[in-house]
Protein backbone atom coordinates (compact mmCIF):
# COMPACT_ATOMS: atom_id res chain seq x y z
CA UNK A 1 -25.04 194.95 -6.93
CA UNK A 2 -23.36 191.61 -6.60
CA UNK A 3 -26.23 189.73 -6.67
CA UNK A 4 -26.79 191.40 -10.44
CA UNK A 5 -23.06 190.87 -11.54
CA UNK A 6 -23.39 187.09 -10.89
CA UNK A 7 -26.28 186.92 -12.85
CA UNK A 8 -24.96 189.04 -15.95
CA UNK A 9 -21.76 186.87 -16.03
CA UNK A 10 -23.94 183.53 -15.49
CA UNK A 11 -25.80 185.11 -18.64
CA UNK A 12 -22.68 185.13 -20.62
CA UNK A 13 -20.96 182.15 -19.67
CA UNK A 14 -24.51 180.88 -21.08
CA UNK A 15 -24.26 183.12 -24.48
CA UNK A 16 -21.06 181.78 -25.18
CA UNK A 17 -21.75 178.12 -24.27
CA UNK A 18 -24.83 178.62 -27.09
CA UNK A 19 -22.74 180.45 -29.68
CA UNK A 20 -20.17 177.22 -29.34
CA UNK A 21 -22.49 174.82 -29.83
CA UNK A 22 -24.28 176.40 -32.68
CA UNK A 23 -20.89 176.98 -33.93
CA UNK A 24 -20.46 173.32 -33.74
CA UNK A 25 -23.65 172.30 -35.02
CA UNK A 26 -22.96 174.66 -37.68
CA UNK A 27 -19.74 173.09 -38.87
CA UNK A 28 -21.33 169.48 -38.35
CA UNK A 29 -24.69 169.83 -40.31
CA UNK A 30 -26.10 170.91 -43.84
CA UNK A 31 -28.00 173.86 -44.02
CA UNK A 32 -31.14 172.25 -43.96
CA UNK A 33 -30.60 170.71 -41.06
CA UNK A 34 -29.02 173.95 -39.47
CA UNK A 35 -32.80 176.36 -39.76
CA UNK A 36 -34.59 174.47 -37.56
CA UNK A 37 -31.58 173.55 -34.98
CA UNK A 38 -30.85 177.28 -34.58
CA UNK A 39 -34.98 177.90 -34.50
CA UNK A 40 -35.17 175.40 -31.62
CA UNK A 41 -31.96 177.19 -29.85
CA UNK A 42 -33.41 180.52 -30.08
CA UNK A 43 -36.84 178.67 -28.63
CA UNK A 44 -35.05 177.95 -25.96
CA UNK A 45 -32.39 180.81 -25.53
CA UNK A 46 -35.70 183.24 -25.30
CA UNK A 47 -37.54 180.41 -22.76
CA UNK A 48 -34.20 180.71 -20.44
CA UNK A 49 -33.80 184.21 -20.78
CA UNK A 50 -37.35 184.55 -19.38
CA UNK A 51 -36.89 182.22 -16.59
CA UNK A 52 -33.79 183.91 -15.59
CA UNK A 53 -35.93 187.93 -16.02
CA UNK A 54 -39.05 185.56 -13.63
CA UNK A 55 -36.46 184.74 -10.37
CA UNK A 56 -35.02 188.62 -11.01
């Protein structure tokens, strides 16, 4: 039970880390720009989610 607390707040902290720097990336770049960035973010949002599902 602990074990799987730890790793849902690990998974947040990570969320929110993401969400602030496509926030960021958001306010920094044109919208161009901004498709792919958030493509390559989800690329490697699912990739991490997926390594975290493999060690559970």
């Amino acid at each position: 039970m602990s074990q799987k607390s730890r790793i849902d707040k690990s998974m947040g902290s990570c969320r929110t880390i993401l969400l602030l720097i496509i926030t960021k990336m958001f306010l920094m770049s044109n919208f161009s720009n901004l498709a792919v960035k958030v493509r390559g973010f989800y690329i490697i949002y699912t990739s991490l989610f997926t390594w975290y599902s493999w060690i559970l």
